[in-house]
PDB file of N, CA and C in Angstrom:
ATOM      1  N   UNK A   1      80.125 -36.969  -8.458  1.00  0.00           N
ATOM      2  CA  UNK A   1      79.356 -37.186  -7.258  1.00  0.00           C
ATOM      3  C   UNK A   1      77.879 -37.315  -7.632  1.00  0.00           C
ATOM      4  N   UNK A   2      77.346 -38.306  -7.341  1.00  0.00           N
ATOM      5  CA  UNK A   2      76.075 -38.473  -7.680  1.00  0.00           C
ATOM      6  C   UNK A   2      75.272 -38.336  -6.091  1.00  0.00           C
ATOM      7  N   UNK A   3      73.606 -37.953  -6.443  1.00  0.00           N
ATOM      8  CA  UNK A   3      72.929 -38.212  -5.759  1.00  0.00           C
ATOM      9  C   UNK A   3      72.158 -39.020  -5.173  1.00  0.00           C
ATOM     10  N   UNK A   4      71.793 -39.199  -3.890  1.00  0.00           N
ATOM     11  CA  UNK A   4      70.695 -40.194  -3.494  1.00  0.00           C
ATOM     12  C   UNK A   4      69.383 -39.981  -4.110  1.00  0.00           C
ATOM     13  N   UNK A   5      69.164 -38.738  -3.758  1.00  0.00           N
ATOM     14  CA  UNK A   5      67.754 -38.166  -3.738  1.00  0.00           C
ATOM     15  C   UNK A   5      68.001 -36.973  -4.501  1.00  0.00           C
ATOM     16  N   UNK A   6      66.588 -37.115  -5.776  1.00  0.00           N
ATOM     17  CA  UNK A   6      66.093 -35.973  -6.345  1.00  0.00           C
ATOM     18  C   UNK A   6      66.216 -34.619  -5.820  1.00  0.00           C
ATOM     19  N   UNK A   7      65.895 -33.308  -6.261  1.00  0.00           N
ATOM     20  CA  UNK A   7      65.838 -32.162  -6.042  1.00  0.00           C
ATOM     21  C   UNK A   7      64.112 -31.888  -5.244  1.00  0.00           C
ATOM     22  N   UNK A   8      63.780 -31.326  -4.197  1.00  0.00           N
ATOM     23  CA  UNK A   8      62.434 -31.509  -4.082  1.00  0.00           C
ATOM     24  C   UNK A   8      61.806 -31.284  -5.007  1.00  0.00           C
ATOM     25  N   UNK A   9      61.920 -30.243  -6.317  1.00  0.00           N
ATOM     26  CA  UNK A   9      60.981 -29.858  -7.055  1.00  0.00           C
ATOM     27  C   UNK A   9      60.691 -30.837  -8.171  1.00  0.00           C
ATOM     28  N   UNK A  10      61.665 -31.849  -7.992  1.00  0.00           N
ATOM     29  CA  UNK A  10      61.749 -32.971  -9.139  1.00  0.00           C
ATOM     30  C   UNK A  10      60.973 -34.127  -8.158  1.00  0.00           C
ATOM     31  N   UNK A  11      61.280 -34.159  -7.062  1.00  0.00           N
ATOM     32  CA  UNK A  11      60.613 -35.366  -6.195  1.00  0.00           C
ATOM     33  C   UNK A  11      59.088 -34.961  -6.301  1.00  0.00           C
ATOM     34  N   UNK A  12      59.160 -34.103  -6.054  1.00  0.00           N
ATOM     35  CA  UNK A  12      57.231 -33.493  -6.233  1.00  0.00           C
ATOM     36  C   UNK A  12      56.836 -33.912  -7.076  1.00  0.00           C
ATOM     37  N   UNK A  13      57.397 -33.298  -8.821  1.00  0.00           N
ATOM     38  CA  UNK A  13      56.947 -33.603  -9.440  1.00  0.00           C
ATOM     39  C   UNK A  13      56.577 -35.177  -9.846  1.00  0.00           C
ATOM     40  N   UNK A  14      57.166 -36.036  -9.383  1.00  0.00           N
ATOM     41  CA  UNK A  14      57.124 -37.433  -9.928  1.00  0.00           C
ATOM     42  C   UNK A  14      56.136 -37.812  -9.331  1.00  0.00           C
ATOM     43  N   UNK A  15      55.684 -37.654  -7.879  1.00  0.00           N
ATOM     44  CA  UNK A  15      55.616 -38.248  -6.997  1.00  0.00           C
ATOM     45  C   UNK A  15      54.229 -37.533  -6.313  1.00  0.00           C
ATOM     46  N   UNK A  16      53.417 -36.603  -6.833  1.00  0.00           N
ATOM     47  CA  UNK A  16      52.624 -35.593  -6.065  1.00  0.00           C
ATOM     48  C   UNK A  16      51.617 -36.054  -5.134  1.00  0.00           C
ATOM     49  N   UNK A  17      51.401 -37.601  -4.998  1.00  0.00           N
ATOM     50  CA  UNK A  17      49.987 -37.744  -3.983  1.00  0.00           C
ATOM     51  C   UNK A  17      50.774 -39.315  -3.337  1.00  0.00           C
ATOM     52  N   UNK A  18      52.022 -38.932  -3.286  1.00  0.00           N
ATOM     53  CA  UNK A  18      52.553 -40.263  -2.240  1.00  0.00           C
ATOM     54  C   UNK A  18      53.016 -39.435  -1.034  1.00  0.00           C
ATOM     55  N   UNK A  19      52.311 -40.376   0.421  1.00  0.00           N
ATOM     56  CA  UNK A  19      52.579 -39.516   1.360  1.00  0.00           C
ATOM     57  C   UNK A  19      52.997 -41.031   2.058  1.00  0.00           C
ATOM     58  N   UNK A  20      54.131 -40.703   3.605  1.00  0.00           N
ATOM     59  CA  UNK A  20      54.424 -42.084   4.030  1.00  0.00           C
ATOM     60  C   UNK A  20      54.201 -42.659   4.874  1.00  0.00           C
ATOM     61  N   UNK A  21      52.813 -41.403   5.219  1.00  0.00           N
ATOM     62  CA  UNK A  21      52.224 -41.378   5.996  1.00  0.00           C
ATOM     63  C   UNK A  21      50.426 -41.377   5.500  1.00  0.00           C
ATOM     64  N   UNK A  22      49.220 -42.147   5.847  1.00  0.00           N
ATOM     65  CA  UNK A  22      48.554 -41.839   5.602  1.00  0.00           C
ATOM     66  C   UNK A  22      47.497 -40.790   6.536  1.00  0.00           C
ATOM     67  N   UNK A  23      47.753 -40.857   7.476  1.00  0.00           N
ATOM     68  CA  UNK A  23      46.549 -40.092   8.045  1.00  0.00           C
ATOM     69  C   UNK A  23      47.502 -38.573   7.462  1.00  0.00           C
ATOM     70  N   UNK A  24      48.520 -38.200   6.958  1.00  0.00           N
ATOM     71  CA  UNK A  24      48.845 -37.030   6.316  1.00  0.00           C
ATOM     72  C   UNK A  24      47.882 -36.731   5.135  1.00  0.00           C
ATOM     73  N   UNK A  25      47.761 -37.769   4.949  1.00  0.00           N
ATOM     74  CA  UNK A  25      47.429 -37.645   3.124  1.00  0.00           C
ATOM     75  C   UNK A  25      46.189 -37.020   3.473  1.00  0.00           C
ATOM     76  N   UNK A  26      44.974 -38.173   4.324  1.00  0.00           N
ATOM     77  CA  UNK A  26      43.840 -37.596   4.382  1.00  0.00           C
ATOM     78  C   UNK A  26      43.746 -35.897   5.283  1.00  0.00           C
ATOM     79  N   UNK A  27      44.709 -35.268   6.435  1.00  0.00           N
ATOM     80  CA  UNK A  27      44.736 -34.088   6.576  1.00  0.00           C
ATOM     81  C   UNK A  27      44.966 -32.973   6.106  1.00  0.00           C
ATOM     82  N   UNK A  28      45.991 -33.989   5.013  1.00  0.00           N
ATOM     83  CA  UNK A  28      46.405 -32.077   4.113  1.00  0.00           C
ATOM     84  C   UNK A  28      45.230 -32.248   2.458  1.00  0.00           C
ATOM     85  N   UNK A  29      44.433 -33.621   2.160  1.00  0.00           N
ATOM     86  CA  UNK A  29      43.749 -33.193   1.240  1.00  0.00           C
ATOM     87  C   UNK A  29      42.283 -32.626   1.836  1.00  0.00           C
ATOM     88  N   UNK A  30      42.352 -33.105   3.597  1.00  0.00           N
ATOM     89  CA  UNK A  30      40.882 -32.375   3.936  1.00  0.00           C
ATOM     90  C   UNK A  30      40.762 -30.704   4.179  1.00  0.00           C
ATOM     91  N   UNK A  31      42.389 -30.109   4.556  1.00  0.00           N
ATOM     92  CA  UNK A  31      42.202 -29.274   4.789  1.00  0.00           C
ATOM     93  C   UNK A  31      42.782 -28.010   3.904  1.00  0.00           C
ATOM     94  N   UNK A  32      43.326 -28.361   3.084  1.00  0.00           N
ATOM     95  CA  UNK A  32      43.563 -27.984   1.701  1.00  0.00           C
ATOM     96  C   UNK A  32      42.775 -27.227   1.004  1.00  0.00           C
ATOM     97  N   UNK A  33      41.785 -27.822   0.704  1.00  0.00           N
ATOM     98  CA  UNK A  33      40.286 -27.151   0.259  1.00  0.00           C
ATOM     99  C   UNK A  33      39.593 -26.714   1.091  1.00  0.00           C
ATOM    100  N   UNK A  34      39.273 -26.971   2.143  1.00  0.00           N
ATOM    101  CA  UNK A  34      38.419 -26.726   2.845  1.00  0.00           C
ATOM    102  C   UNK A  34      38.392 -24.894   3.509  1.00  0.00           C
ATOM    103  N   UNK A  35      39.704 -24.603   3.725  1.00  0.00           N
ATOM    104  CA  UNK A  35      40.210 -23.212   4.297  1.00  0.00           C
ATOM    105  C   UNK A  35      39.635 -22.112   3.159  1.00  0.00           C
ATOM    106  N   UNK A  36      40.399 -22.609   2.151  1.00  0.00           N
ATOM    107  CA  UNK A  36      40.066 -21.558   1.151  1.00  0.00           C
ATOM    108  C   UNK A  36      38.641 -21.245   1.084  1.00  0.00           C
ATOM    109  N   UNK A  37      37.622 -22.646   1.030  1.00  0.00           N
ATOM    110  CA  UNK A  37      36.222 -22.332   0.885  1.00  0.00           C
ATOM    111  C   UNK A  37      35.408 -21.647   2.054  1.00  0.00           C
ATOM    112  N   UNK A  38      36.231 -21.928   2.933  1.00  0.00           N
ATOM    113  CA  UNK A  38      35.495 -20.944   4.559  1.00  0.00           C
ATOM    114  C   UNK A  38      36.030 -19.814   4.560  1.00  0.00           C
ATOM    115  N   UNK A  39      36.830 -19.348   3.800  1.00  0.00           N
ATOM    116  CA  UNK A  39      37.361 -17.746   3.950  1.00  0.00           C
ATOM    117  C   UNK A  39      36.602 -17.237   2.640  1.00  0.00           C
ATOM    118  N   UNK A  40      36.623 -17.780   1.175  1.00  0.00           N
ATOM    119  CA  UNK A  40      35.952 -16.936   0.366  1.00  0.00           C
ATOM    120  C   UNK A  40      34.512 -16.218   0.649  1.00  0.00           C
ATOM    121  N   UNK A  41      33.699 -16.979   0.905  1.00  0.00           N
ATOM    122  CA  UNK A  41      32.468 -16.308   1.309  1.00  0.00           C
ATOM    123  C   UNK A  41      32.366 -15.162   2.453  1.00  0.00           C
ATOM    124  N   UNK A  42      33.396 -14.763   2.964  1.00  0.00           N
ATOM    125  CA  UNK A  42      33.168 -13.776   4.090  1.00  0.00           C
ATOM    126  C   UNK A  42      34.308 -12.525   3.616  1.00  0.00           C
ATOM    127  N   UNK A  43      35.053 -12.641   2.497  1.00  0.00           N
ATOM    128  CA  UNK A  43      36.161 -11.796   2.206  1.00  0.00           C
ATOM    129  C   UNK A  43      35.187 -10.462   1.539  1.00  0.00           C
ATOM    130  N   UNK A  44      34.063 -10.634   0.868  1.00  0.00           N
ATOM    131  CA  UNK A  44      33.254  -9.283   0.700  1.00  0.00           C
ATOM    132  C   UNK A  44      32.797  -8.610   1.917  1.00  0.00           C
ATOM    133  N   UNK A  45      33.339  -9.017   3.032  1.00  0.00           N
ATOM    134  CA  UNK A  45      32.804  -8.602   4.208  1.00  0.00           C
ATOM    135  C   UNK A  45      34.151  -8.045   4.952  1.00  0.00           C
ATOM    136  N   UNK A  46      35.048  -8.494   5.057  1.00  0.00           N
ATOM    137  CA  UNK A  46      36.084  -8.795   6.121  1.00  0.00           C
ATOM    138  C   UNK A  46      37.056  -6.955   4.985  1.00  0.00           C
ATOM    139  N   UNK A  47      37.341  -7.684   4.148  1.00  0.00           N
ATOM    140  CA  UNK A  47      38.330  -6.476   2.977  1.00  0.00           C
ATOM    141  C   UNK A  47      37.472  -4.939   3.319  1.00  0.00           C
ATOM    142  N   UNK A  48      36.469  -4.826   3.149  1.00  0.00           N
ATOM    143  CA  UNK A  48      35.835  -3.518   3.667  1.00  0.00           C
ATOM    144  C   UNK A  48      36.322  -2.757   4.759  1.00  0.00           C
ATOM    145  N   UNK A  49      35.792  -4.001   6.043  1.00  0.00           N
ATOM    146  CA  UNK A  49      35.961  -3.473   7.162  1.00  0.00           C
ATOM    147  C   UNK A  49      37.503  -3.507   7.529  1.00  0.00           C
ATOM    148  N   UNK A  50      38.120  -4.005   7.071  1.00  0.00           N
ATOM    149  CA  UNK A  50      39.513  -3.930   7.257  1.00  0.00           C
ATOM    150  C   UNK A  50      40.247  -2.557   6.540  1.00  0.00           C
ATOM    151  N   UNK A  51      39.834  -1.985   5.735  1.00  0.00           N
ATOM    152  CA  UNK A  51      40.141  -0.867   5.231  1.00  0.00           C
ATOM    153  C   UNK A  51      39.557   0.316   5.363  1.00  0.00           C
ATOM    154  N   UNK A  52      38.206   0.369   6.112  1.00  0.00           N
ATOM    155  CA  UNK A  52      37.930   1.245   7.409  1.00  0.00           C
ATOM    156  C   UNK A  52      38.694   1.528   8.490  1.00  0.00           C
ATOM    157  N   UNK A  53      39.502   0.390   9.260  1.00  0.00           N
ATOM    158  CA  UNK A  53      39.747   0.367  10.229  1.00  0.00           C
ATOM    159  C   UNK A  53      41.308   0.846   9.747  1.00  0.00           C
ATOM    160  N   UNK A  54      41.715   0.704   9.070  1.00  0.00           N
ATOM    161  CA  UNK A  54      43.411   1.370   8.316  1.00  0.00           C
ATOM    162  C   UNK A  54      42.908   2.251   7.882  1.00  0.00           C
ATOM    163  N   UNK A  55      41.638   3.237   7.591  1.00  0.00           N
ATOM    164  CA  UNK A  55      41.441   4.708   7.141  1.00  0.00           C
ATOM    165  C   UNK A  55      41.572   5.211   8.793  1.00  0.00           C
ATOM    166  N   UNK A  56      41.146   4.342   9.656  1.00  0.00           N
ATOM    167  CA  UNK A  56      40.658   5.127  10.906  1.00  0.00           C
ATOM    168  C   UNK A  56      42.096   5.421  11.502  1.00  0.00           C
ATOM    169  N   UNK A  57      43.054   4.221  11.604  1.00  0.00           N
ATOM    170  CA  UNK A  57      44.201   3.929  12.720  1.00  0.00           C
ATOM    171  C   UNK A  57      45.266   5.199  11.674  1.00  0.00           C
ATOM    172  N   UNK A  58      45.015   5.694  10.293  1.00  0.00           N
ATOM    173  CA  UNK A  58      45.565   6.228  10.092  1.00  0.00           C
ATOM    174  C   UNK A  58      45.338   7.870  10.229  1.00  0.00           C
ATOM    175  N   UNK A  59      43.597   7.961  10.536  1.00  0.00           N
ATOM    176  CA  UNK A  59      43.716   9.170  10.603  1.00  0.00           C
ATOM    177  C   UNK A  59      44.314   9.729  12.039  1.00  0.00           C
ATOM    178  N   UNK A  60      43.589   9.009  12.664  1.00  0.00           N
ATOM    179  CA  UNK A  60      44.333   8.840  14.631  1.00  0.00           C
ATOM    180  C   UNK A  60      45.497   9.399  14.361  1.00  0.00           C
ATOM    181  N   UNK A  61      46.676   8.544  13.748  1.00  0.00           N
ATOM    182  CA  UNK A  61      47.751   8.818  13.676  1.00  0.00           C
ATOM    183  C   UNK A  61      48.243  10.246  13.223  1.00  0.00           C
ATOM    184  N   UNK A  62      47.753  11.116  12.247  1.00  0.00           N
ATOM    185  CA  UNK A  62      47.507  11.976  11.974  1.00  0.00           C
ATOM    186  C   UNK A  62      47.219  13.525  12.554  1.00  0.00           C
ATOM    187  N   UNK A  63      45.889  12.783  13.159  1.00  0.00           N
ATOM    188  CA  UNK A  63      45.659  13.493  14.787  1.00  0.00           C
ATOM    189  C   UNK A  63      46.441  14.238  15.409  1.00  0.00           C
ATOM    190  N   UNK A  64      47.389  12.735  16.179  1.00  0.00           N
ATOM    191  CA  UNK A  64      48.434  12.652  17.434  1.00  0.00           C
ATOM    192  C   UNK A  64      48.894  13.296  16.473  1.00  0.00           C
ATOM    193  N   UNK A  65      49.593  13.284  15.537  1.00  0.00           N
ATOM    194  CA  UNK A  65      51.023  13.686  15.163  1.00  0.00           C
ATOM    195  C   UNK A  65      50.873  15.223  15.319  1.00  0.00           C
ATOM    196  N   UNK A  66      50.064  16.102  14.834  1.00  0.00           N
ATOM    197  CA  UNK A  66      49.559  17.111  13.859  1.00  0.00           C
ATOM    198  C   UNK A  66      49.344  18.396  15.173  1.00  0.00           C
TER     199      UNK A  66
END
């Protein structure tokens, strides 16, 4: 029994910047990069306060329980 179509990880590989669609192509290479670079600059900010707020919700918890 043979196949039509490759395995995806083999179609990828051959094939990595054919889309059959173009306005895809230009959305997933605009937004691709773009996410990562608007979240790095604020993660020395965001990781802090986020682990304040899980010291806090845990002491609460603590609290109530106790």
């Amino acid at each position: 029994m043979t196949h039509k179509y490759p395995p995806p990880d083999q179609a990828l590989a051959e094939h990595p910047k054919d889309y059959s669609d173009p306005e895809l192509k230009e959305y997933t290479d605009e937004f691709a990069q773009d996410i990562l670079d608007e979240v790095m600059p604020i993660m020395p900010l965001v990781l802090p306060l986020m682990a304040v707020l899980q010291m806090f919700m845990l002491a609460f918890i603590a609290v109530v329980m106790a």
